[in-house]
C-alpha atoms as a PDB file:
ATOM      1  CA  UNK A   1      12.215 -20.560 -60.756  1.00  0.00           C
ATOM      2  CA  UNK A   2       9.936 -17.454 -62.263  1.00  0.00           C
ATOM      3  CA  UNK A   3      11.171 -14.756 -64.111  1.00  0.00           C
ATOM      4  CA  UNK A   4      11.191 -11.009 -62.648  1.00  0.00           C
ATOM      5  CA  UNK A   5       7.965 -10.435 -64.632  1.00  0.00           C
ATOM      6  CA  UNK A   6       6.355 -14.134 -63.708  1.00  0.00           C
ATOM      7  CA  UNK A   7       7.380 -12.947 -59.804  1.00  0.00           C
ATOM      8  CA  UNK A   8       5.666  -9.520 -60.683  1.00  0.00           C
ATOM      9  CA  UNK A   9       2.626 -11.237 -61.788  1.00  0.00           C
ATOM     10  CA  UNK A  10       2.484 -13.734 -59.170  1.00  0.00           C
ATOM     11  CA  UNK A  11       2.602 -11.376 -56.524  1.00  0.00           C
ATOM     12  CA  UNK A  12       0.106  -8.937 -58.166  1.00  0.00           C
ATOM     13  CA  UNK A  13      -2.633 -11.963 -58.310  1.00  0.00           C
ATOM     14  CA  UNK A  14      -1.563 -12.924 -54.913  1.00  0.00           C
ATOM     15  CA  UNK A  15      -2.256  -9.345 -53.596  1.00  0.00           C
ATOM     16  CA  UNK A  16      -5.437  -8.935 -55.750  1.00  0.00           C
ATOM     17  CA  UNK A  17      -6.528 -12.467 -54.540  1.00  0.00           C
ATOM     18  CA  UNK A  18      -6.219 -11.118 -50.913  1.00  0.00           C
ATOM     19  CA  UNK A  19      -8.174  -8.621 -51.566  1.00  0.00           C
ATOM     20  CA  UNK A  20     -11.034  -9.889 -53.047  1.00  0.00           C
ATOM     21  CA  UNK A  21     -11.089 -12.889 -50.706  1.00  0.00           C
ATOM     22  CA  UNK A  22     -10.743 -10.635 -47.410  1.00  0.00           C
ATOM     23  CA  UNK A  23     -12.575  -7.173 -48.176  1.00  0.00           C
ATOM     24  CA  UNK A  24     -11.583  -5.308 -45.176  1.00  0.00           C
ATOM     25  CA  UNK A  25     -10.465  -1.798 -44.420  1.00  0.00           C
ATOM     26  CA  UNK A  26      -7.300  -2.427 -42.155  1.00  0.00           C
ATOM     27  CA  UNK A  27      -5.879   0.370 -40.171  1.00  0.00           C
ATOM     28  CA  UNK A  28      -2.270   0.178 -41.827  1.00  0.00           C
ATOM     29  CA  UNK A  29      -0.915   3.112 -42.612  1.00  0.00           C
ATOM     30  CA  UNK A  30      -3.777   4.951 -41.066  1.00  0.00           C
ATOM     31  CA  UNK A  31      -2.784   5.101 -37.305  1.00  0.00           C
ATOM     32  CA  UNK A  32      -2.962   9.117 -37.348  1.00  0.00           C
ATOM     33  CA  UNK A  33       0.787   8.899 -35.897  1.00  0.00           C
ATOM     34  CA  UNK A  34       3.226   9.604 -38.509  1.00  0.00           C
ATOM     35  CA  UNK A  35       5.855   6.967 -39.559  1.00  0.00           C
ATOM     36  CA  UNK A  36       3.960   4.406 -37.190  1.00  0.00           C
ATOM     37  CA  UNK A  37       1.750   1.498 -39.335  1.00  0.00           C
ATOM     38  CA  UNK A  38       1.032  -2.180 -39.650  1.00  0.00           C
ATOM     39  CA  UNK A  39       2.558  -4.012 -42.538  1.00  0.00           C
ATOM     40  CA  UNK A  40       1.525  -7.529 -44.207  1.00  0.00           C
ATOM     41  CA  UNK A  41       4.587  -9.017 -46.350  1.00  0.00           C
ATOM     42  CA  UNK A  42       4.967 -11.837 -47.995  1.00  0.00           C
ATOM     43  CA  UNK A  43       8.252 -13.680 -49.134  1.00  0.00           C
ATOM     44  CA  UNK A  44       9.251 -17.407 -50.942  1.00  0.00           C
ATOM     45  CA  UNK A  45       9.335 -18.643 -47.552  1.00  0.00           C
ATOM     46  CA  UNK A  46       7.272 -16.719 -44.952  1.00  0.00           C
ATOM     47  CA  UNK A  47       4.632 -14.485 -44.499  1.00  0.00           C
ATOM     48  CA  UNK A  48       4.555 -11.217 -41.542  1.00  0.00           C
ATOM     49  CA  UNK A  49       2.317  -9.065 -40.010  1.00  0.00           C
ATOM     50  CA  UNK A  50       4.318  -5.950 -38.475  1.00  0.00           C
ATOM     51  CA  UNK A  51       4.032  -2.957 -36.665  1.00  0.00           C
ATOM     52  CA  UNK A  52       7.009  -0.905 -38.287  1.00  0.00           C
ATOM     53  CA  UNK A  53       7.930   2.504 -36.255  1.00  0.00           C
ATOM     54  CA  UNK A  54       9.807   4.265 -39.181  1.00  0.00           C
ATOM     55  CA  UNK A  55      10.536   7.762 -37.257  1.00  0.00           C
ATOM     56  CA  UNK A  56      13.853   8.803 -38.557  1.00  0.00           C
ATOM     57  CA  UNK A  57      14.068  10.491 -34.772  1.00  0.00           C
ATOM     58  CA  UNK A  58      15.910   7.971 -32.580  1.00  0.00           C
ATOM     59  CA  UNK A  59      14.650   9.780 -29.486  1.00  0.00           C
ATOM     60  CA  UNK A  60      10.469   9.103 -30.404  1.00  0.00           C
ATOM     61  CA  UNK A  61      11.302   5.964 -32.200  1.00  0.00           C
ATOM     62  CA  UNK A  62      12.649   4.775 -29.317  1.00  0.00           C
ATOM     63  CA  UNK A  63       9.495   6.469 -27.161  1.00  0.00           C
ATOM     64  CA  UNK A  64       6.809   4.835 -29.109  1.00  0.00           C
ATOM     65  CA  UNK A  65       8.645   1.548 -29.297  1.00  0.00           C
ATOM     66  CA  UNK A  66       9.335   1.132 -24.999  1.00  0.00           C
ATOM     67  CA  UNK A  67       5.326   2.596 -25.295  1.00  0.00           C
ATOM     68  CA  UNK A  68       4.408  -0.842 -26.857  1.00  0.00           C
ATOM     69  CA  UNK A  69       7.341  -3.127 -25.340  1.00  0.00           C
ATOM     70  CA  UNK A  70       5.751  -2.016 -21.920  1.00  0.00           C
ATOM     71  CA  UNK A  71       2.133  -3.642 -23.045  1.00  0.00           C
ATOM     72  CA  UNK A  72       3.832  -6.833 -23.998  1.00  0.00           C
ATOM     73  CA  UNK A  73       1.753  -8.828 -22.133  1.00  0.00           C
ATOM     74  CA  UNK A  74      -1.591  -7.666 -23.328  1.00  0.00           C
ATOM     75  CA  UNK A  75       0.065  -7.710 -27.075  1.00  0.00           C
ATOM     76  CA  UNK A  76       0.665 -11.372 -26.320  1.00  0.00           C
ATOM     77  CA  UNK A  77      -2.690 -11.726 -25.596  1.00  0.00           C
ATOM     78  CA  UNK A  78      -3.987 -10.488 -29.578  1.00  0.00           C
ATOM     79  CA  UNK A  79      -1.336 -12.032 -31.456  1.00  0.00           C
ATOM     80  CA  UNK A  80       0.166 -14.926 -29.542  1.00  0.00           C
ATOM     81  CA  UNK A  81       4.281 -14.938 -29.645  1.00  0.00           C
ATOM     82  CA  UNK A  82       5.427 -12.080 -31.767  1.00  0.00           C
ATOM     83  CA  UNK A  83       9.267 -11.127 -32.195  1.00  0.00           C
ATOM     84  CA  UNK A  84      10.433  -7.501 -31.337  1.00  0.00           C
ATOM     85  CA  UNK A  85      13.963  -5.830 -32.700  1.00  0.00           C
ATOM     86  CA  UNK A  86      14.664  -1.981 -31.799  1.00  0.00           C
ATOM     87  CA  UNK A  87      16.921  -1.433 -34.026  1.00  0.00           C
ATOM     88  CA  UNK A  88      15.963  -3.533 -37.044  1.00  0.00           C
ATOM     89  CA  UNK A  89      17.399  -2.919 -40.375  1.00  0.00           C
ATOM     90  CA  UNK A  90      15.176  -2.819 -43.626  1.00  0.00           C
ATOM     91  CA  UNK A  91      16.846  -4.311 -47.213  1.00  0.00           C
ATOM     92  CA  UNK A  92      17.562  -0.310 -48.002  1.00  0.00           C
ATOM     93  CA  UNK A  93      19.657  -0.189 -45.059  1.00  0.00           C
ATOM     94  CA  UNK A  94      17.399   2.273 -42.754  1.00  0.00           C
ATOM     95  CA  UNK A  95      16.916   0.908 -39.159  1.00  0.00           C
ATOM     96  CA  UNK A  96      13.048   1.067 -37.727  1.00  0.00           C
ATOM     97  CA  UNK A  97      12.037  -0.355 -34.672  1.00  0.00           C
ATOM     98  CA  UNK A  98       9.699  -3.435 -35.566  1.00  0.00           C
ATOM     99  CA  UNK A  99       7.544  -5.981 -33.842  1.00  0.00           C
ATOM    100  CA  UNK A 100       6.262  -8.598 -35.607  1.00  0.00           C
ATOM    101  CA  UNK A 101       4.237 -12.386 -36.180  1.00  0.00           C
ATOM    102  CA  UNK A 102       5.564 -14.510 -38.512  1.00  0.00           C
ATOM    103  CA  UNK A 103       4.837 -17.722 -40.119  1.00  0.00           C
ATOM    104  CA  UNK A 104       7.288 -19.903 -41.958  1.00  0.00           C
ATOM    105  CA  UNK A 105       6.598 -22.960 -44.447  1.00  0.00           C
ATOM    106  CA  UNK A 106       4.405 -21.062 -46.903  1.00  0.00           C
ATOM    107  CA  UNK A 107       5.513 -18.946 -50.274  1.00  0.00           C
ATOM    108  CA  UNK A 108       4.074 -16.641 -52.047  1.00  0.00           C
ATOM    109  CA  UNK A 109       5.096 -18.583 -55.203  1.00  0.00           C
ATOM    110  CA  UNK A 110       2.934 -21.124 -54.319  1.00  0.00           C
ATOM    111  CA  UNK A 111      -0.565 -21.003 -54.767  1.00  0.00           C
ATOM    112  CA  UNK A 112      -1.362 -24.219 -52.770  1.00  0.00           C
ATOM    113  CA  UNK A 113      -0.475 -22.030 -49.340  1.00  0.00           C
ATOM    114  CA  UNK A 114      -2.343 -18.369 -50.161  1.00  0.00           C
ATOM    115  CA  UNK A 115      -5.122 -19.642 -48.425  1.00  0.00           C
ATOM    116  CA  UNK A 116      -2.955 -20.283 -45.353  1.00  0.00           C
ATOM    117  CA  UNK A 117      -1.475 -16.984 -45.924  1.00  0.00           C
ATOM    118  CA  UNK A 118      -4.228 -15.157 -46.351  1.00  0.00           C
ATOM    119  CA  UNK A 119      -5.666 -16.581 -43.113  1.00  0.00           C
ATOM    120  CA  UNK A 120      -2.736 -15.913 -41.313  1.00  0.00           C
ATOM    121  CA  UNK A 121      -3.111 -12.246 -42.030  1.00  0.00           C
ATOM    122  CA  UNK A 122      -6.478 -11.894 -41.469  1.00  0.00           C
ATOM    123  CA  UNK A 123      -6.097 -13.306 -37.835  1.00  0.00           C
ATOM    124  CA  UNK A 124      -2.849 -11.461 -36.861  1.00  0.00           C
ATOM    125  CA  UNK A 125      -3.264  -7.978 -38.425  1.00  0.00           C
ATOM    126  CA  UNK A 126      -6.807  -8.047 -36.593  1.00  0.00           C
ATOM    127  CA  UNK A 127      -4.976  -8.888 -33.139  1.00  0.00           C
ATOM    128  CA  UNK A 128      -2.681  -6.156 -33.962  1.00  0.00           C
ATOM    129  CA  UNK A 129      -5.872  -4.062 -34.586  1.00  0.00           C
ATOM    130  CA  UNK A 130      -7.840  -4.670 -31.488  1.00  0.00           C
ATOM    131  CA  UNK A 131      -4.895  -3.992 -29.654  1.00  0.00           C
ATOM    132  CA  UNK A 132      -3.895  -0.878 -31.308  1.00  0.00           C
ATOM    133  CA  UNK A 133      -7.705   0.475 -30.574  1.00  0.00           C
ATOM    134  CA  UNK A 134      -7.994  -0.572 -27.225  1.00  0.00           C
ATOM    135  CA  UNK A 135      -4.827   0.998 -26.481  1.00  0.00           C
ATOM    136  CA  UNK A 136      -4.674   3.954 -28.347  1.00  0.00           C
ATOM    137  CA  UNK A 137      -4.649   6.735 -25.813  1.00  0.00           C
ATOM    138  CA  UNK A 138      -2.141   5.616 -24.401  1.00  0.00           C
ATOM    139  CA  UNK A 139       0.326   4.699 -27.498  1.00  0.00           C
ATOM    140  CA  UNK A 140      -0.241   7.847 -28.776  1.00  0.00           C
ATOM    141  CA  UNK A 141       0.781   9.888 -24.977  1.00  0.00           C
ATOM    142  CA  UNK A 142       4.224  10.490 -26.084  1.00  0.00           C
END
């Protein structure tokens, strides 16, 4: 078990390690539609890539989400199985609509699976990528 501050560290070298081992400009927040990015997170026993749809408007949350849920297929075809929840509810308690990849069996604790990790993002957030370019026009029609 770490301490906060060890956990603090851990994840800051984990981040920075990211970083200097993938140097990439990813989309993210950068989508030019507000409350609408792609999220890496990593845990003590998983690791996600997400699309998060944050709107705090039901009605265009909802829009944007059905937008992507009716490109399923192709979305299948960037990033493999993915999970979807409409109505997903963050640790503060705010619900988001949320579709995301995730792969279990790795920590960010332990230094012996980064690699994996980092991998893991690298091929999924650049799925999510592609798709989110080649389908742009028509996310952003709402």
């Amino acid at each position: 078990m770490f301490s906060k501050q060890e956990a603090q560290q851990l994840k800051k070298e984990f981040w920075t390690a990211f970083g200097k081992s993938f140097p990439r400009k990813w989309i993210l927040y950068d989508t030019k539609i507000k409350d609408f990015s792609f999220k890496f997170s990593a845990d003590n026993k998983k690791a996600e890539v997400s699309l998060d749809i944050e709107m705090k408007d039901e009605l265009f949350r909802n829009a944007y989400y059905e937008k992507i849920w009716s490109l399923e297929d192709m979305l299948k075809d960037y990033v493999g199985e993915f999970s979807k929840d409409e109505f997903y509810t963050l640790e503060n308690g705010k619900i988001i609509s949320r579709i995301w990849v995730e792969k279990s069996g790795v920590s960010i604790f332990n230094k012996n699976t980064w690699q994996e990790i980092f991998e893991f993002f690298v091929e999924k957030m650049d799925g999510f990528e592609r798709f989110y370019f080649d389908f742009e026009d028509f996310i952003k029609d709402v």
